[in-house]
C-alpha atoms as a PDB file:
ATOM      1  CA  UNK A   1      23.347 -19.481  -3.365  1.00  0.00           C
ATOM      2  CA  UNK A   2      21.458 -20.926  -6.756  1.00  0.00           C
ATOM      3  CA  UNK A   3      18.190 -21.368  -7.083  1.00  0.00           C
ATOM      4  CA  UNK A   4      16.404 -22.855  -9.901  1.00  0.00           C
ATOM      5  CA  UNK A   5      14.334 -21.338 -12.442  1.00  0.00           C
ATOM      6  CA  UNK A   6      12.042 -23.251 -15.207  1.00  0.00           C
ATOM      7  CA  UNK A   7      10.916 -21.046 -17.679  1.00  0.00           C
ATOM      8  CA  UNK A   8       8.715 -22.574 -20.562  1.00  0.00           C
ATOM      9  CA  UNK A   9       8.360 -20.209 -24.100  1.00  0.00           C
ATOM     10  CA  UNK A  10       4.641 -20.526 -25.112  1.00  0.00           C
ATOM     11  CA  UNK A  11       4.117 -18.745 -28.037  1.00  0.00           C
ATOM     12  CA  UNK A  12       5.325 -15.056 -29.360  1.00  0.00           C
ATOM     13  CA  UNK A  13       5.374 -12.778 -26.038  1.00  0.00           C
ATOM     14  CA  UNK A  14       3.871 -15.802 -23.780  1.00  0.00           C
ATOM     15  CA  UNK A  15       6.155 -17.229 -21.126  1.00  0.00           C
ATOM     16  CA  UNK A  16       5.653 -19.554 -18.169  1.00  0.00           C
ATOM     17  CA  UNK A  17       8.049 -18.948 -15.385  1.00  0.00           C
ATOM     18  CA  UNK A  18       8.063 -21.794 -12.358  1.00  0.00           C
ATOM     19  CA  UNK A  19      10.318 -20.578  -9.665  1.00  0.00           C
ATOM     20  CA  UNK A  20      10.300 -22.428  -5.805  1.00  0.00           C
ATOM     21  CA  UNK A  21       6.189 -21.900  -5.012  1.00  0.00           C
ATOM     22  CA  UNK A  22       5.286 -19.668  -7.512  1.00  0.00           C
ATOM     23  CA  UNK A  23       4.200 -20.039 -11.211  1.00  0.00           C
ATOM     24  CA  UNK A  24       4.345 -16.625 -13.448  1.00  0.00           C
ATOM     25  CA  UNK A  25       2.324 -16.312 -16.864  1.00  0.00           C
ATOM     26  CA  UNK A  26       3.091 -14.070 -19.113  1.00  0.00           C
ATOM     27  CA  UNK A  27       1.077 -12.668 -21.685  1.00  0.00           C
ATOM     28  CA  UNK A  28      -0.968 -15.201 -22.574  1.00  0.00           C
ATOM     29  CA  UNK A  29      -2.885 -15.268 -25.505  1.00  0.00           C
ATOM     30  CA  UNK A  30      -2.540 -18.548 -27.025  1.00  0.00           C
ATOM     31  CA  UNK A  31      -0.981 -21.903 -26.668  1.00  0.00           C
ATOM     32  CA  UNK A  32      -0.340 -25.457 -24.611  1.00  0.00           C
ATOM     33  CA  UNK A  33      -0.647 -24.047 -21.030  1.00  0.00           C
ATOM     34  CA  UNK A  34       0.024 -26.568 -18.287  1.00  0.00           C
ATOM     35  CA  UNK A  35      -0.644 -24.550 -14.524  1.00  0.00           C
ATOM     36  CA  UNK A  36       0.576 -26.259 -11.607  1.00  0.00           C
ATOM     37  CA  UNK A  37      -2.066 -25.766  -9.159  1.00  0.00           C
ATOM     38  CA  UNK A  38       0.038 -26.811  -6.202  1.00  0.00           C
ATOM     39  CA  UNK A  39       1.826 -23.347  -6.713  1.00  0.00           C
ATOM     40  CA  UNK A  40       0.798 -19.631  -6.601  1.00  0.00           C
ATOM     41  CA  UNK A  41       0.015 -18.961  -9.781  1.00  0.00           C
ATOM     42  CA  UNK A  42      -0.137 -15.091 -11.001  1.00  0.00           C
ATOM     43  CA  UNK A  43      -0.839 -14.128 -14.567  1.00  0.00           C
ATOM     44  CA  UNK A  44       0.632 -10.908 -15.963  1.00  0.00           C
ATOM     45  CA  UNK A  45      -0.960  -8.835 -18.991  1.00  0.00           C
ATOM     46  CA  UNK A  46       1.161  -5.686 -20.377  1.00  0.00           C
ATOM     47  CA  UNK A  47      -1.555  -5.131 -22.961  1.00  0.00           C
ATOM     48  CA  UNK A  48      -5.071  -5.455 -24.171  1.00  0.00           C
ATOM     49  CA  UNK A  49      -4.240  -6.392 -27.456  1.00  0.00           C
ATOM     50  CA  UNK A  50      -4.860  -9.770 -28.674  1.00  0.00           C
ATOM     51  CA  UNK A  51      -0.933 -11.076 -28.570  1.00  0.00           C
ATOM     52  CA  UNK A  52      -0.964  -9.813 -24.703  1.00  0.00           C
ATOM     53  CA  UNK A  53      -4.075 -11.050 -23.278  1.00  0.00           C
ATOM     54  CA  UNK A  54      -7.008 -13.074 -23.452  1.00  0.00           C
ATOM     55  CA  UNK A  55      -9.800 -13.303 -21.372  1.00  0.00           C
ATOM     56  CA  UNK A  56      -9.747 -17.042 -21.230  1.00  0.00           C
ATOM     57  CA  UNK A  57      -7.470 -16.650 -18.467  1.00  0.00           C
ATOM     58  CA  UNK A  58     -10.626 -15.538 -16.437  1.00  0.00           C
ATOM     59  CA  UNK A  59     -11.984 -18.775 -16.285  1.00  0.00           C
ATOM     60  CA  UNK A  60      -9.229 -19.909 -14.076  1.00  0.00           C
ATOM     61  CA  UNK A  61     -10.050 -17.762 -11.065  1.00  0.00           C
ATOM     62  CA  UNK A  62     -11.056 -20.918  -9.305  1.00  0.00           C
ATOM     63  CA  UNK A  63      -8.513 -22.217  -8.887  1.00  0.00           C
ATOM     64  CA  UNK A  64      -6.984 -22.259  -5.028  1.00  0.00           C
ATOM     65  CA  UNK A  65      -4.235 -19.411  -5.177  1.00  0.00           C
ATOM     66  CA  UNK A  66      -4.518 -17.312  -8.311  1.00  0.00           C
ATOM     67  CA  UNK A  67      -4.020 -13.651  -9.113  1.00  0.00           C
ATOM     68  CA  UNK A  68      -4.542 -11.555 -11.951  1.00  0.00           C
ATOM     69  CA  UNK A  69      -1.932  -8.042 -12.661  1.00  0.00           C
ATOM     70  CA  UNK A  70      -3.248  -6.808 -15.614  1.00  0.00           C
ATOM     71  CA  UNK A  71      -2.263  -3.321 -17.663  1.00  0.00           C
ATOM     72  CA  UNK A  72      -5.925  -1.360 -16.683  1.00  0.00           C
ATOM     73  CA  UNK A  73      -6.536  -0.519 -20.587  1.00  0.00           C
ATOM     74  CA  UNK A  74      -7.883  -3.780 -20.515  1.00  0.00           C
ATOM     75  CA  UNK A  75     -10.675  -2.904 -18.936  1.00  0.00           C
ATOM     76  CA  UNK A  76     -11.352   0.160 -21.214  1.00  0.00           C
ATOM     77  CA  UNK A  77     -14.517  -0.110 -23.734  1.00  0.00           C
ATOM     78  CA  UNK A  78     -14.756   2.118 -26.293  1.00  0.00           C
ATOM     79  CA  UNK A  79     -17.390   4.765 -27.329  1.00  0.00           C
ATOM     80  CA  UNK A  80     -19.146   6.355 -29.780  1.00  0.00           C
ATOM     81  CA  UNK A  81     -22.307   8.438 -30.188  1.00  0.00           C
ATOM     82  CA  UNK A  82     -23.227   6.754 -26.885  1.00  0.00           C
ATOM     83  CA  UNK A  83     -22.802   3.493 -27.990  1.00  0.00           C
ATOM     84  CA  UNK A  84     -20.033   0.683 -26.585  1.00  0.00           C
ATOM     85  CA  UNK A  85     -18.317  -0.912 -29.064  1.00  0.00           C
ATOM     86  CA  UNK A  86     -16.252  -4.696 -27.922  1.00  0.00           C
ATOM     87  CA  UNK A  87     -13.579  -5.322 -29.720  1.00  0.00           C
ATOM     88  CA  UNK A  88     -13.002  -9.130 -29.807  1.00  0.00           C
ATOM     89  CA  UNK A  89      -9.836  -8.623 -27.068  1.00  0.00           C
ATOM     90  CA  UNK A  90     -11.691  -6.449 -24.925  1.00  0.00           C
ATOM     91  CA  UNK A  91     -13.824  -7.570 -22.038  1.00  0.00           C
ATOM     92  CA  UNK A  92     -17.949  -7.449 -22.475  1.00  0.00           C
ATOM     93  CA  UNK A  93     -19.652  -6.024 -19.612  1.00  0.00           C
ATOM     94  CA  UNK A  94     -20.799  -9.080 -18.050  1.00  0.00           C
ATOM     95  CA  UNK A  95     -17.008  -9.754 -17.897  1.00  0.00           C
ATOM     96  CA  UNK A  96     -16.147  -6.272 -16.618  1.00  0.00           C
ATOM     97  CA  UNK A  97     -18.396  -6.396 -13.755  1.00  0.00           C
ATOM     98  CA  UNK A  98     -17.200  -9.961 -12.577  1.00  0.00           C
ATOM     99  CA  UNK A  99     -13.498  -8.533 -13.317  1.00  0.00           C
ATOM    100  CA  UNK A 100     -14.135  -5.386 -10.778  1.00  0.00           C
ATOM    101  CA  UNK A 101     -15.527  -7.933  -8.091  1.00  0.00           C
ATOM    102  CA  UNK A 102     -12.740 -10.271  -7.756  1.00  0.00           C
ATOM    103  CA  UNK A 103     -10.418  -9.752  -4.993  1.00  0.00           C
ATOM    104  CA  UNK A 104      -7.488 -11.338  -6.724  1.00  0.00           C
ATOM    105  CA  UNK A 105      -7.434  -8.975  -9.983  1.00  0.00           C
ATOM    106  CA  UNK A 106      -5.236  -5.933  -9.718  1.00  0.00           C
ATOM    107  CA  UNK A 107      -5.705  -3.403 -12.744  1.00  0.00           C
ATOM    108  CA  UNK A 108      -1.906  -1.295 -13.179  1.00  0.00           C
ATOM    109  CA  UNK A 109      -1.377   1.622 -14.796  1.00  0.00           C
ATOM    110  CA  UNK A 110       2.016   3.062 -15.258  1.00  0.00           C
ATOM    111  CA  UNK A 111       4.429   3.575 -12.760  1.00  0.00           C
ATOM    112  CA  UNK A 112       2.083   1.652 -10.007  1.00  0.00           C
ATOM    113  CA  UNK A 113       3.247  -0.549  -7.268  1.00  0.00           C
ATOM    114  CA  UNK A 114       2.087  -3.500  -5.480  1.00  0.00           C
ATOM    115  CA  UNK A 115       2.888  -5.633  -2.494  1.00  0.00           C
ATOM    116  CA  UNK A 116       0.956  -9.344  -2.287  1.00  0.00           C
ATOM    117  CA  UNK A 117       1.326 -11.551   0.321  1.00  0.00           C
ATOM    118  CA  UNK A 118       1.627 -15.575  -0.487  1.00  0.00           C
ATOM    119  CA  UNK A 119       2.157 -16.548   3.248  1.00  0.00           C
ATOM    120  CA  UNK A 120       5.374 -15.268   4.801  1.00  0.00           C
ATOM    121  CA  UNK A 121       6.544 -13.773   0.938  1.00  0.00           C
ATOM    122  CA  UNK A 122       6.399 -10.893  -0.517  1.00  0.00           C
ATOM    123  CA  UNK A 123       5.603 -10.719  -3.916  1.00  0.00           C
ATOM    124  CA  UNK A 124       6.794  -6.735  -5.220  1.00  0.00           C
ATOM    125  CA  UNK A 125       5.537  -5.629  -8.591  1.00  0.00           C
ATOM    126  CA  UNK A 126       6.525  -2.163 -10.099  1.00  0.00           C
ATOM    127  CA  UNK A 127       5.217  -0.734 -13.675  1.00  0.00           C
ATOM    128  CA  UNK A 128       7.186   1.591 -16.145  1.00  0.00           C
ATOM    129  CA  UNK A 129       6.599   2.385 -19.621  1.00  0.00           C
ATOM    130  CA  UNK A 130       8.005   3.776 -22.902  1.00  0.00           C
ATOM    131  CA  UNK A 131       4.863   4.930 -24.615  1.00  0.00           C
ATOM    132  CA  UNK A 132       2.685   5.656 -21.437  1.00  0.00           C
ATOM    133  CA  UNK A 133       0.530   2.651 -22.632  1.00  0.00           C
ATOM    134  CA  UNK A 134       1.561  -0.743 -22.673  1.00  0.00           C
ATOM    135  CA  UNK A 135       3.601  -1.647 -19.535  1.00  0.00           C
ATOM    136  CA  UNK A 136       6.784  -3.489 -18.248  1.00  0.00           C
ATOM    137  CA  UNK A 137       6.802  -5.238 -15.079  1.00  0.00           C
ATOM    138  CA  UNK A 138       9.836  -5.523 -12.466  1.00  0.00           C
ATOM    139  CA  UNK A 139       9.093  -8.419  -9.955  1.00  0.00           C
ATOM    140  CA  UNK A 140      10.526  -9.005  -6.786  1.00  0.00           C
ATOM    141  CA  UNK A 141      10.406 -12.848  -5.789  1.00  0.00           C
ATOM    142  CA  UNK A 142      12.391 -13.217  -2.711  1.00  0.00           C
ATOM    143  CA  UNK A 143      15.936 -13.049  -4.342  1.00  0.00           C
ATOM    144  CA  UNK A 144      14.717 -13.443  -7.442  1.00  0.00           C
ATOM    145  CA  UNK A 145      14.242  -9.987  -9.622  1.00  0.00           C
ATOM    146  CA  UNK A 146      12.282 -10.162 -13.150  1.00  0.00           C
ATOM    147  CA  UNK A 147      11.673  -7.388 -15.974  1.00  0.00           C
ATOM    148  CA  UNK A 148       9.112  -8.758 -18.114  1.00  0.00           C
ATOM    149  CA  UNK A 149       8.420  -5.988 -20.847  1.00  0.00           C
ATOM    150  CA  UNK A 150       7.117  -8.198 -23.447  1.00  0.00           C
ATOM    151  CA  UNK A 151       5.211  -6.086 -25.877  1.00  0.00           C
ATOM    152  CA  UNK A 152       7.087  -2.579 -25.606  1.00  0.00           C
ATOM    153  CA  UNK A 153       7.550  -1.044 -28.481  1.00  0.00           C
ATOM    154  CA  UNK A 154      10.856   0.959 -28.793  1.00  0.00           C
ATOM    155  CA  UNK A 155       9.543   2.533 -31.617  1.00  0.00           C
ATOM    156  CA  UNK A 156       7.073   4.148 -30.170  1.00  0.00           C
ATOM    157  CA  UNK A 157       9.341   6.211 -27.382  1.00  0.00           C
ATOM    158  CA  UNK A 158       7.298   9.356 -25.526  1.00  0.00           C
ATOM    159  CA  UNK A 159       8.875  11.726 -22.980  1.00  0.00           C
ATOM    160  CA  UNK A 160      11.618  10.607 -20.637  1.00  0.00           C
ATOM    161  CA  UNK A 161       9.914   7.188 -20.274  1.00  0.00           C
ATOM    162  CA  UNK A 162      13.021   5.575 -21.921  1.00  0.00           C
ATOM    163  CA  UNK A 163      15.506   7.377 -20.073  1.00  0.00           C
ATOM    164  CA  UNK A 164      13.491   6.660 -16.265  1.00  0.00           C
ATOM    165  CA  UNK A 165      13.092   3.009 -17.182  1.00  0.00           C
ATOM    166  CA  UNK A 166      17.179   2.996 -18.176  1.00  0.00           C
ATOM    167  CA  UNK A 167      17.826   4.326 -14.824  1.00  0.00           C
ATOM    168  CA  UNK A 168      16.045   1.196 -13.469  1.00  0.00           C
ATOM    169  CA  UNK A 169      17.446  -1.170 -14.923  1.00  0.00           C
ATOM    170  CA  UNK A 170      20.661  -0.358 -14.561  1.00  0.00           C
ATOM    171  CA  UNK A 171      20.262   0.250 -10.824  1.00  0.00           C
ATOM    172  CA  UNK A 172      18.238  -2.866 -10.052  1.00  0.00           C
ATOM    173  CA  UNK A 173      20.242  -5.460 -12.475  1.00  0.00           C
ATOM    174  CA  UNK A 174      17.559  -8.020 -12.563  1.00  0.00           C
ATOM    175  CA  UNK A 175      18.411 -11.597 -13.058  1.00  0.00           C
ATOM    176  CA  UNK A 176      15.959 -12.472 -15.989  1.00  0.00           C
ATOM    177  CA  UNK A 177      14.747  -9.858 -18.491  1.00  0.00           C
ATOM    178  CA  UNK A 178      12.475  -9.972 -21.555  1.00  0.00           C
ATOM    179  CA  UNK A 179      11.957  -8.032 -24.367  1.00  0.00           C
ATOM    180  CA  UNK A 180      10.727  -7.467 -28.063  1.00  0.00           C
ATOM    181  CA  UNK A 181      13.550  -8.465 -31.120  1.00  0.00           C
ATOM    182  CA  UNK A 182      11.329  -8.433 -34.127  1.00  0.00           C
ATOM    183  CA  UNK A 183      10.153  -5.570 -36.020  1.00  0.00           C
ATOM    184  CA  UNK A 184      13.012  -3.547 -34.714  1.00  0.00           C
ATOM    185  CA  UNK A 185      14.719  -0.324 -36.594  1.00  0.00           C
ATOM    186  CA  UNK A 186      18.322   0.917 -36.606  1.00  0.00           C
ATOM    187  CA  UNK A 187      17.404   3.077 -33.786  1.00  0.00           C
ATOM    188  CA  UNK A 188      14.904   1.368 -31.939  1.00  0.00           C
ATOM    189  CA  UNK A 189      17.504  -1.695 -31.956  1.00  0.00           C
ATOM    190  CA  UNK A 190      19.878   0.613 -30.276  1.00  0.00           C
ATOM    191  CA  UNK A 191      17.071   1.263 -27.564  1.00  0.00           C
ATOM    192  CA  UNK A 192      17.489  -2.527 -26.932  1.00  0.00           C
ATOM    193  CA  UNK A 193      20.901  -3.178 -26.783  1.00  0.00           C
ATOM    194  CA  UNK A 194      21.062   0.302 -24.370  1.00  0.00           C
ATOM    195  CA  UNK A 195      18.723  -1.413 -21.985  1.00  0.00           C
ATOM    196  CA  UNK A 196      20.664  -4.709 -22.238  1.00  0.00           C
ATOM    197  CA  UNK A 197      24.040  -3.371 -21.774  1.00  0.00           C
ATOM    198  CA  UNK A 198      22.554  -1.733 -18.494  1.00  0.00           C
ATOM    199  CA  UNK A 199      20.740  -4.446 -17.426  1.00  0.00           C
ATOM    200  CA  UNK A 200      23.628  -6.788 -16.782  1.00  0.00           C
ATOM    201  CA  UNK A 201      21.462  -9.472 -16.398  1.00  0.00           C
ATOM    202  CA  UNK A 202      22.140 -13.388 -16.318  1.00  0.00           C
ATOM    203  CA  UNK A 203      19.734 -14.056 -18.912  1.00  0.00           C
ATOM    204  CA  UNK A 204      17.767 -12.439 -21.604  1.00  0.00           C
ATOM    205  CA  UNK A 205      14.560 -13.943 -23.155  1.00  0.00           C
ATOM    206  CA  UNK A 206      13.254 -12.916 -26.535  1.00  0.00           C
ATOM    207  CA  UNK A 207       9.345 -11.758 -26.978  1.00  0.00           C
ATOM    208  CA  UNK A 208       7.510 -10.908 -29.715  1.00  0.00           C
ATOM    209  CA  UNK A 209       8.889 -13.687 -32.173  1.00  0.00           C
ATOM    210  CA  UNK A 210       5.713 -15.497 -32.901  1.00  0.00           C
ATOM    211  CA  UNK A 211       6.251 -18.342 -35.246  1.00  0.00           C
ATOM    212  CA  UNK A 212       9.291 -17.124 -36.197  1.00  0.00           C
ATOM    213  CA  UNK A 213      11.686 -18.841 -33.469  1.00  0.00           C
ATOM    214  CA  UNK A 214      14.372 -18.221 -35.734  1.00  0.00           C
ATOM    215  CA  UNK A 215      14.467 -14.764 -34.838  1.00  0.00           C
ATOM    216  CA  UNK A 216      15.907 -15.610 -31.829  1.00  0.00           C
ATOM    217  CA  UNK A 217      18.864 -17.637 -33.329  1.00  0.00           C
ATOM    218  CA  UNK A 218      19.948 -14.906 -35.288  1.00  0.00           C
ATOM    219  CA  UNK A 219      19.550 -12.138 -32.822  1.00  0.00           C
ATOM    220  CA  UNK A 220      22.138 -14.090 -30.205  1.00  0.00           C
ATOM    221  CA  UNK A 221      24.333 -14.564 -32.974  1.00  0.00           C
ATOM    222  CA  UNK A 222      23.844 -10.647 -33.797  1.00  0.00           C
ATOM    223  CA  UNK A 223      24.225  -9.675 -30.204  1.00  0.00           C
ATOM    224  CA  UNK A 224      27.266 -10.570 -28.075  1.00  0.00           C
ATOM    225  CA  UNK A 225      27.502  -9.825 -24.653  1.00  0.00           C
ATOM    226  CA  UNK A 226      29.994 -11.138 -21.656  1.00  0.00           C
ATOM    227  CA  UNK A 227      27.634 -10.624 -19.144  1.00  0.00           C
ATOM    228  CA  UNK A 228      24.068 -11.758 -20.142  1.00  0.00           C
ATOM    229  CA  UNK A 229      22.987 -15.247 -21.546  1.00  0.00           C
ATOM    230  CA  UNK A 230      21.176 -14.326 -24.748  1.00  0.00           C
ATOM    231  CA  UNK A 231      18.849 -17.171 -25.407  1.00  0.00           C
ATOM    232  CA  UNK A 232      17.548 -18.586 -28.183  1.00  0.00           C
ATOM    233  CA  UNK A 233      14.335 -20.326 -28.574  1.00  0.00           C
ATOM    234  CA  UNK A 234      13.907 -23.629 -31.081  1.00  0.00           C
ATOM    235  CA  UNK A 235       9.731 -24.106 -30.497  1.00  0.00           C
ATOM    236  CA  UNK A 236       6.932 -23.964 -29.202  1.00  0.00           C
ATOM    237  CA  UNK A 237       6.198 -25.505 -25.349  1.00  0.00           C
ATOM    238  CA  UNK A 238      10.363 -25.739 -24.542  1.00  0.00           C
ATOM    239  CA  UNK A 239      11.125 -25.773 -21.759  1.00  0.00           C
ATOM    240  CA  UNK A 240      14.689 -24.086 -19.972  1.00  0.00           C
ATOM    241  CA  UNK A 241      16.328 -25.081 -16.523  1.00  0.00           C
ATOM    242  CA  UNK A 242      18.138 -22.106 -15.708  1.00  0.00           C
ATOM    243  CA  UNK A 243      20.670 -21.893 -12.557  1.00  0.00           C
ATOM    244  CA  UNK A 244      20.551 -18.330 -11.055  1.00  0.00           C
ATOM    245  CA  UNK A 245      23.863 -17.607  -8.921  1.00  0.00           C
ATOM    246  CA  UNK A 246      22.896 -15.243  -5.836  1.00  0.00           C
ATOM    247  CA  UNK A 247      25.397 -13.690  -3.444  1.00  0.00           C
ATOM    248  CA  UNK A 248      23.161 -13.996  -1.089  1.00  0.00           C
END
């Protein structure tokens, strides 16, 4: 069976991913965002920092069906001698309190799991991690399996983190998988071609290239694989139609 995939690179880490009902964000921080509200929209967050998350995406909660899986350090204020200090990325309290209210925000830490319900789907979402802080997500969309792991940093490697989320990919083979390309050394490149030879996925998306699309080009000229589509992306706002053969 095929189904069809649109996936639209925003900026950087940020993806759109439109896929029969449902419409995936990314890490969004920045950028032309069009949101279909006919669909199920869910936003994803792997990080607090400012090229993972905004709060912006808050002001959406309106709309009809709408959910929120965001890495919990976003909700984490920092203090000192009794006083909270906001960084500009991190949520004031008035934000904080409205965040712990809504029904449709789900705050992950690592290696969490949750089930949602969009009518007679289920939509499965699992964490890892590599440096116990910023998170990867595997999503289960009826056939469809995603790892989005947009702002890990193999250079920053703790434990057997690596070696647990290696397992998983290479067990669950998901269809689509994104990672970091830039900023990369000899060994923490090898980290991502490990997890890419593994993977076996159709199709790899590259994260963390800002405005530096290029980066892209040259790392699917740099990496050649039989198995996986390595894409490259030209700009800002494209969008891909991607054909995902199932044996289902």
């Amino acid at each position: 069976m095929s189904e069809k995939v649109f996936v639209n690179y925003i900026y950087d880490s940020c993806y759109s991913l439109s896929y029969g009902d449902y419409f995936l964000v990314f890490d969004y921080a920045k950028g032309l965002l069009e949101i279909p509200e006919s669909k199920h929209i869910i936003f994803f967050a792997t990080d607090k920092g400012g090229n993972s998350y905004t709060e912006e995406i808050l002001n959406l909660s309106k709309l009809k069906s709408i959910a929120y899986i965001l890495n919990k350090n976003v909700s984490n204020l920092a203090y000192q001698d009794n006083i909270i200090y906001l960084n500009k990325d991190e949520l004031g309290m008035k934000d904080l309190k409205n965040l712990y209210k809504k029904e449709n925000v789900y705050l992950l830490g690592e290696n969490d799991f949750l089930r949602l319900n969009f009518g007679i789907d289920d939509f499965l979402v699992r964490t890892f991690s590599v440096d116990g802080d910023r998170l990867g997500f595997f999503i289960e969309i009826d056939s469809l399996l995603i790892f989005y792991g947009g702002s890990m940093d193999f250079n920053k490697i703790y434990g057997d983190r690596y070696l647990d989320l290696l397992d998983e990919v290479e067990i669950e083979n998901p269809d689509i998988i994104f990672l970091p390309i830039t900023d990369l050394t000899k060994e923490s490149l090898s980290y991502l071609e490990e997890i890419l030879d593994v993977a076996n996925s159709q199709i790899f998306f590259p994260t963390r290239i800002g405005s530096r699309e290029e980066k892209s080009l040259e790392f699917k000229n740099y990496y050649k694989s039989k198995a996986t589509d390595i894409r490259a992306i030209d700009k800002a706002n494209e969008t891909l139609e991607i054909e995902l053969n199932s044996d289902d």
